[in-house]
PDB file of N, CA and C in Angstrom:
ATOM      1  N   UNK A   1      51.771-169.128 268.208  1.00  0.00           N
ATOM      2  CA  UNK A   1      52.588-170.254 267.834  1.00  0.00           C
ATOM      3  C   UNK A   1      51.660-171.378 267.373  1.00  0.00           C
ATOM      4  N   UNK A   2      51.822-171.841 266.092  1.00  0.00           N
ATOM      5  CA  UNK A   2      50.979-173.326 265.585  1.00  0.00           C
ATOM      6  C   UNK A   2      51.950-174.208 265.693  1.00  0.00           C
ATOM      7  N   UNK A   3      50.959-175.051 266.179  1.00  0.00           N
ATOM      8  CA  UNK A   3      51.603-176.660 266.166  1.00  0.00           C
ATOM      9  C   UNK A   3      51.689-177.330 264.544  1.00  0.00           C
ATOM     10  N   UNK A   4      49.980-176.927 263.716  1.00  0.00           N
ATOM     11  CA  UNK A   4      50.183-177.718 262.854  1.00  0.00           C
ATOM     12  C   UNK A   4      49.450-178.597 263.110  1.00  0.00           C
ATOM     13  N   UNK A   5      48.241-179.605 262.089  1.00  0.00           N
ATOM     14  CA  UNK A   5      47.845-180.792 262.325  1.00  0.00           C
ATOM     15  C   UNK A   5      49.110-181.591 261.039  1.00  0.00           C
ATOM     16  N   UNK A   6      49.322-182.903 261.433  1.00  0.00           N
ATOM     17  CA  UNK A   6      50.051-184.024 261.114  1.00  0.00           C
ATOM     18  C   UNK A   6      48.558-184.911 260.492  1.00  0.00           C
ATOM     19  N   UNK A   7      48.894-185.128 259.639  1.00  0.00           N
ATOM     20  CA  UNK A   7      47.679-186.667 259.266  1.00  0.00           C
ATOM     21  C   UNK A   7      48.412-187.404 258.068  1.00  0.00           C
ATOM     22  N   UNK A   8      48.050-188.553 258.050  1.00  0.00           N
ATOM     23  CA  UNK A   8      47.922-189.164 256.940  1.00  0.00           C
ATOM     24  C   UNK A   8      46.902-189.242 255.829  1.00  0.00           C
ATOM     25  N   UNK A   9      47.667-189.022 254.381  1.00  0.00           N
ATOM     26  CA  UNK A   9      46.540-189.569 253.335  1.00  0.00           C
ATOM     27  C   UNK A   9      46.972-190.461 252.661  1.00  0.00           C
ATOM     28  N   UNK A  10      46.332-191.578 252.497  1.00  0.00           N
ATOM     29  CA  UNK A  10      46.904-192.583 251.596  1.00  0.00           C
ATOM     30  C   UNK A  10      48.632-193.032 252.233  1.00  0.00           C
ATOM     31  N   UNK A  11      49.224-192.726 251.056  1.00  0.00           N
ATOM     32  CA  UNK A  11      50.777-193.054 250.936  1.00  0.00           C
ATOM     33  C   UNK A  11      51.555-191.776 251.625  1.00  0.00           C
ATOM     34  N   UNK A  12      50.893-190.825 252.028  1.00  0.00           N
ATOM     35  CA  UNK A  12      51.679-189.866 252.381  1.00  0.00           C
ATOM     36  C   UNK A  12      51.514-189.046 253.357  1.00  0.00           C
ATOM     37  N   UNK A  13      52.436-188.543 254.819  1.00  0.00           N
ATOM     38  CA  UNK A  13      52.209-187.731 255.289  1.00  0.00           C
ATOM     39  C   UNK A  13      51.801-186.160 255.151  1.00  0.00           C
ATOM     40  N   UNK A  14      50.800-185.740 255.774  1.00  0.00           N
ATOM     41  CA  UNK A  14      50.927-184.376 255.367  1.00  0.00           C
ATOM     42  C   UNK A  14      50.790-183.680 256.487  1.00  0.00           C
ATOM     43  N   UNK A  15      50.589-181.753 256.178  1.00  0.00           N
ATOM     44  CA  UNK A  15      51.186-181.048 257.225  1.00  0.00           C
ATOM     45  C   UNK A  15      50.182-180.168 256.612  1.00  0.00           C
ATOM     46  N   UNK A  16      48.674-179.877 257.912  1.00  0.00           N
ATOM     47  CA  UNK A  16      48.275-178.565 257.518  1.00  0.00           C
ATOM     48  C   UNK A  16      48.307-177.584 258.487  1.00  0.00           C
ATOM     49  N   UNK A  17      48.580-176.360 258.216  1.00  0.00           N
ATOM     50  CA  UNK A  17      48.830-175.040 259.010  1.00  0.00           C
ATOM     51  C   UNK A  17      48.573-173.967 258.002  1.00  0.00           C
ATOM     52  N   UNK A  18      48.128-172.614 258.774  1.00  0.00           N
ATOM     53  CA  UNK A  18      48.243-171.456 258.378  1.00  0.00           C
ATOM     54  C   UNK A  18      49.336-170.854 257.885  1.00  0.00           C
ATOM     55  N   UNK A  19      49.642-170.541 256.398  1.00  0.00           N
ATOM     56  CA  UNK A  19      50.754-169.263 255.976  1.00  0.00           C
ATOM     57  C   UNK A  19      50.472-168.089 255.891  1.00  0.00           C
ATOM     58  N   UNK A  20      51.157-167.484 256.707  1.00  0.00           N
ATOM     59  CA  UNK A  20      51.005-165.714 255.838  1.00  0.00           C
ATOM     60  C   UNK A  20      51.337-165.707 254.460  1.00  0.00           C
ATOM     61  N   UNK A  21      50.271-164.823 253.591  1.00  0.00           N
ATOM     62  CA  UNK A  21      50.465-164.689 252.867  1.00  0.00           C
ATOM     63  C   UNK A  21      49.746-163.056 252.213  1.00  0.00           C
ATOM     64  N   UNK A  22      50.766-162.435 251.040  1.00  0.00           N
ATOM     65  CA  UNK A  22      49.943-161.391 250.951  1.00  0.00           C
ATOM     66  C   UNK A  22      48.634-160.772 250.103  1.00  0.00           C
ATOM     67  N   UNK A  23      47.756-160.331 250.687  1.00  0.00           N
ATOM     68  CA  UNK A  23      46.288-159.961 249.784  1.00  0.00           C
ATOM     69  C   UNK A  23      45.993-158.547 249.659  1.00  0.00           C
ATOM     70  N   UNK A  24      46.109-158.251 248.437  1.00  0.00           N
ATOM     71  CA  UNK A  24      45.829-156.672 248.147  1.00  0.00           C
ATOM     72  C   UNK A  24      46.388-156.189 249.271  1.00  0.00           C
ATOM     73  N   UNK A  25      47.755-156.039 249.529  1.00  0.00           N
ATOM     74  CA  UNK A  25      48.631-155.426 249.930  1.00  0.00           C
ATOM     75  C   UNK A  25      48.728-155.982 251.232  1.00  0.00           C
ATOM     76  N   UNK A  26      47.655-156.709 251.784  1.00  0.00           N
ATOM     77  CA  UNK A  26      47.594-157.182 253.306  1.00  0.00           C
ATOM     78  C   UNK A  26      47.468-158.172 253.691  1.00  0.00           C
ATOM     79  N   UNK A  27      48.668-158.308 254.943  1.00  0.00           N
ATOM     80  CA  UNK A  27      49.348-159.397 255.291  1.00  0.00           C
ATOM     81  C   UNK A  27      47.838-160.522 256.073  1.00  0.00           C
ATOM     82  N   UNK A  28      47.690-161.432 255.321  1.00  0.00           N
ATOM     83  CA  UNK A  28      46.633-162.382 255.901  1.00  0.00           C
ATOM     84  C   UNK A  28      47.173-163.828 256.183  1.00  0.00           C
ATOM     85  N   UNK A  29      46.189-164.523 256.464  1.00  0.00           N
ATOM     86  CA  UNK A  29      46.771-165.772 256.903  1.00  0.00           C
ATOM     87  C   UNK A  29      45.867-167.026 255.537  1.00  0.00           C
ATOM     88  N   UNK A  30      46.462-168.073 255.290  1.00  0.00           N
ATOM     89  CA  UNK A  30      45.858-168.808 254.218  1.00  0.00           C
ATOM     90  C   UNK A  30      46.011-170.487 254.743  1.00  0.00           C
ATOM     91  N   UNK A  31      45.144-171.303 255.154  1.00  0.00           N
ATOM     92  CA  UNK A  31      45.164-172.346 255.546  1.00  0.00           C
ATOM     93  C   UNK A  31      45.730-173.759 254.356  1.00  0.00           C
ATOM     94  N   UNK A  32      46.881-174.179 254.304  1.00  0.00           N
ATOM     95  CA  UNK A  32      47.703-174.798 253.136  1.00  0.00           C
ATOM     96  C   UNK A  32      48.063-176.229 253.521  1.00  0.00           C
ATOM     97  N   UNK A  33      48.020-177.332 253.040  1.00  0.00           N
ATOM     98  CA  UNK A  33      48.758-178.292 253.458  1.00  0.00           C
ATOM     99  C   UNK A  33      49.650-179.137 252.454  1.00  0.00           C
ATOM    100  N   UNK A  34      50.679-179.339 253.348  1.00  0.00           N
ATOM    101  CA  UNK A  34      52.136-179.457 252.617  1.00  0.00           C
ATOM    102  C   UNK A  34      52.173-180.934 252.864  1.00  0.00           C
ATOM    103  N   UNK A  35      53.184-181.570 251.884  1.00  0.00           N
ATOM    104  CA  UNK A  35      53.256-183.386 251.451  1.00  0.00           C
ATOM    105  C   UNK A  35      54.699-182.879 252.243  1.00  0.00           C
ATOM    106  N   UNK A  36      54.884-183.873 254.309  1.00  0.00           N
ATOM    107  CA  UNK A  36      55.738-184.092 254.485  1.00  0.00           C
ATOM    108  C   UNK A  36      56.779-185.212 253.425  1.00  0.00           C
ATOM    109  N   UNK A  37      56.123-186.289 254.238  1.00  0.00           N
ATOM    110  CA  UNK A  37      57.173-187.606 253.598  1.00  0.00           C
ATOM    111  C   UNK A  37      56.331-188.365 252.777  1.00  0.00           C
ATOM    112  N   UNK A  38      56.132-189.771 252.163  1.00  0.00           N
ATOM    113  CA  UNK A  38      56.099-191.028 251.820  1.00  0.00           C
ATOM    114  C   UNK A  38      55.947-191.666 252.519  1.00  0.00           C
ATOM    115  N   UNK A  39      54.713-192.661 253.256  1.00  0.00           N
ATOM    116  CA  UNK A  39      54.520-193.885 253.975  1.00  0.00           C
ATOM    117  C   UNK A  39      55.782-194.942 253.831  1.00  0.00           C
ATOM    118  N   UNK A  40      56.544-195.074 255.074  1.00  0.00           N
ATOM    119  CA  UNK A  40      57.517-195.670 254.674  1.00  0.00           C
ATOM    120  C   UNK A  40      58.045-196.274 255.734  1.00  0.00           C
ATOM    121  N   UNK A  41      58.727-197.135 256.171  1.00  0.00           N
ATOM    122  CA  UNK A  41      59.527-197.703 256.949  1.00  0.00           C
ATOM    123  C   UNK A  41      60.020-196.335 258.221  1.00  0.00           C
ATOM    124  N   UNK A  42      60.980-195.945 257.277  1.00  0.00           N
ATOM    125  CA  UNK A  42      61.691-194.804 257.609  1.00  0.00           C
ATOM    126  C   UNK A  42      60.076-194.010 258.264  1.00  0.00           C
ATOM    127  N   UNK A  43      58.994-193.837 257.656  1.00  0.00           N
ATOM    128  CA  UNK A  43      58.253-192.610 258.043  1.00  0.00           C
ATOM    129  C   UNK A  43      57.057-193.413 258.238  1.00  0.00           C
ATOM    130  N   UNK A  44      56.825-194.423 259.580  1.00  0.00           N
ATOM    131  CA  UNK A  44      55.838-194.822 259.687  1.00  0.00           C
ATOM    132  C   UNK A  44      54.934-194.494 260.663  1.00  0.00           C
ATOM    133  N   UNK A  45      55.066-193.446 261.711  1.00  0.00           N
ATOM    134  CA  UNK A  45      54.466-192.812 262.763  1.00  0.00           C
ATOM    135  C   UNK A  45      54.432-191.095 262.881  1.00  0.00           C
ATOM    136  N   UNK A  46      53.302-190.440 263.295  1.00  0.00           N
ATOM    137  CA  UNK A  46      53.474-189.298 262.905  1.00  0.00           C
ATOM    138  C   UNK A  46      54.376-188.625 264.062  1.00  0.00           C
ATOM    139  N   UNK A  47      55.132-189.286 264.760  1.00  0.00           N
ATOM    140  CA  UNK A  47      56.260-188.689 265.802  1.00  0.00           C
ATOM    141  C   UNK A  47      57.440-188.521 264.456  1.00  0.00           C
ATOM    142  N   UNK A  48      57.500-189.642 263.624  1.00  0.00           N
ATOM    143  CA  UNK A  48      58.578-189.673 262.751  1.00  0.00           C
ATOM    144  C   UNK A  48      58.955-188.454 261.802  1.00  0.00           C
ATOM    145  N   UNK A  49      57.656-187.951 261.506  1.00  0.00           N
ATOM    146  CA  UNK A  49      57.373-187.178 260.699  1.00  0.00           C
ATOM    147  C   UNK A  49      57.222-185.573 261.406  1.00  0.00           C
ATOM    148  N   UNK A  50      57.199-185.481 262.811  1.00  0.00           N
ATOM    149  CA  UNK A  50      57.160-183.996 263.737  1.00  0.00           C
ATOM    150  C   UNK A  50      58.675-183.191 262.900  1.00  0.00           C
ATOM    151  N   UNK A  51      59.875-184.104 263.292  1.00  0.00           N
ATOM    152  CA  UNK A  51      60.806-182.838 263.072  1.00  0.00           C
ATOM    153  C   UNK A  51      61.019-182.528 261.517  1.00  0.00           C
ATOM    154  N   UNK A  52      59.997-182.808 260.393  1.00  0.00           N
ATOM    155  CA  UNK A  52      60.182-181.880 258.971  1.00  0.00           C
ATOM    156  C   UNK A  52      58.861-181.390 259.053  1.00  0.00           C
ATOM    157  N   UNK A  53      57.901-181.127 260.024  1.00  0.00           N
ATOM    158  CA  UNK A  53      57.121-180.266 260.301  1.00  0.00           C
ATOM    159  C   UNK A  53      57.723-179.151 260.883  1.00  0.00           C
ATOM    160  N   UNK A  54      58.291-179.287 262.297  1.00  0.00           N
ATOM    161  CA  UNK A  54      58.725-178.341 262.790  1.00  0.00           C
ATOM    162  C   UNK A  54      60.285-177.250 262.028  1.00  0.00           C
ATOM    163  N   UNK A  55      60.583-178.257 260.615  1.00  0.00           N
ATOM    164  CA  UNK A  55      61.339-177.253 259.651  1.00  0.00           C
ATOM    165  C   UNK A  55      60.104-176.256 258.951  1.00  0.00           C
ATOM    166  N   UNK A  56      59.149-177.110 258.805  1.00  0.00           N
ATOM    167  CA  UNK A  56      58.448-176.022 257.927  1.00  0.00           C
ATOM    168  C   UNK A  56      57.473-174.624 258.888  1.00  0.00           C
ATOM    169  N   UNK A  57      57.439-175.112 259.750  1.00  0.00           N
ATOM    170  CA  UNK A  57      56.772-174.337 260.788  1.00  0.00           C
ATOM    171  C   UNK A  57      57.586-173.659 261.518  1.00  0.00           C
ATOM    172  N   UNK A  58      58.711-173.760 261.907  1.00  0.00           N
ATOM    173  CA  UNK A  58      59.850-172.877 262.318  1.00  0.00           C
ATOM    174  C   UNK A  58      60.091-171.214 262.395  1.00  0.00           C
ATOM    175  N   UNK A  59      60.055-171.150 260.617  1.00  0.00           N
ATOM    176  CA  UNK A  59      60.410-169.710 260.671  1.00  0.00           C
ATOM    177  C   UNK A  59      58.840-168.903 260.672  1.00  0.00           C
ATOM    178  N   UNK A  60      57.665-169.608 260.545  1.00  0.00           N
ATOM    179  CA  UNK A  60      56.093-169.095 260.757  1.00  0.00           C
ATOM    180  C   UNK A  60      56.011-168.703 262.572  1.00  0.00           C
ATOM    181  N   UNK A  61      56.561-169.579 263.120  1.00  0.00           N
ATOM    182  CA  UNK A  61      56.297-169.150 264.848  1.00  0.00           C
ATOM    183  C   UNK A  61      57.635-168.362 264.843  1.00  0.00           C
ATOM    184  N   UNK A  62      58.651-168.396 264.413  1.00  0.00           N
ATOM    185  CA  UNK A  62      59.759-167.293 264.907  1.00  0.00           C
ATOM    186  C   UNK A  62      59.402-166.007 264.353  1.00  0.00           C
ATOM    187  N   UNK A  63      58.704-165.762 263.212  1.00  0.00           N
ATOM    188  CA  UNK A  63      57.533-164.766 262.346  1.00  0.00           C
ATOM    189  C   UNK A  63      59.281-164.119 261.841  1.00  0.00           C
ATOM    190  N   UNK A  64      59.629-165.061 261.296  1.00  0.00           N
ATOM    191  CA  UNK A  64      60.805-164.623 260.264  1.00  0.00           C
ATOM    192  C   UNK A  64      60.680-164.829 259.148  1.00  0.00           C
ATOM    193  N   UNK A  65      59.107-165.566 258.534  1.00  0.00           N
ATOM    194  CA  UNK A  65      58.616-166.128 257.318  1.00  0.00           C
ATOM    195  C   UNK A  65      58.253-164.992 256.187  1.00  0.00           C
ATOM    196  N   UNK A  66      58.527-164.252 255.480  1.00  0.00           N
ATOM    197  CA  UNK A  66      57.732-163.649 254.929  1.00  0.00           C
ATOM    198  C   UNK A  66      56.569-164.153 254.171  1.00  0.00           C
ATOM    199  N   UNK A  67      55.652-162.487 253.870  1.00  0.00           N
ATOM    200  CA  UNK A  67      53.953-163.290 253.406  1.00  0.00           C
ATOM    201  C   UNK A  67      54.526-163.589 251.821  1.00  0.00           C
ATOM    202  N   UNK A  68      54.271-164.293 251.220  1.00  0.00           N
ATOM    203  CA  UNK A  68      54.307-164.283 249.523  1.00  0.00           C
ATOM    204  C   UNK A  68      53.243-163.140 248.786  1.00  0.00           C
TER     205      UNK A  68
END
């Protein structure tokens, strides 16, 4: 199960974690980071920003994700 690191860059939250993904036929893992939100009122603490992490990380720990 990943947690995921949360950080900020600049203007924007982000989200890095491991995806499965597929390589010459085999299922590996690829370290990716995804643009949660926009520095914002609405998204000014990285508690704010946990539950559209835990959408994107969801189906990776339930391993219902397929690899691409």
């Amino acid at each position: 199960m990943q947690d995921g690191r949360i950080y900020r860059k600049g203007m924007a939250w982000m989200l890095q974690y491991w995806q499965p993904v597929l390589e010459n036929g085999q299922s590996t893992k690829k370290r990716v980071a995804k643009k949660l939100a926009t520095y914002s009122d609405k998204y000014r603490t990285e508690s704010s920003v946990q539950p559209l992490a835990e959408e994107i990380l969801g189906p990776i720990n339930a391993k219902t994700a397929r690899p691409e």
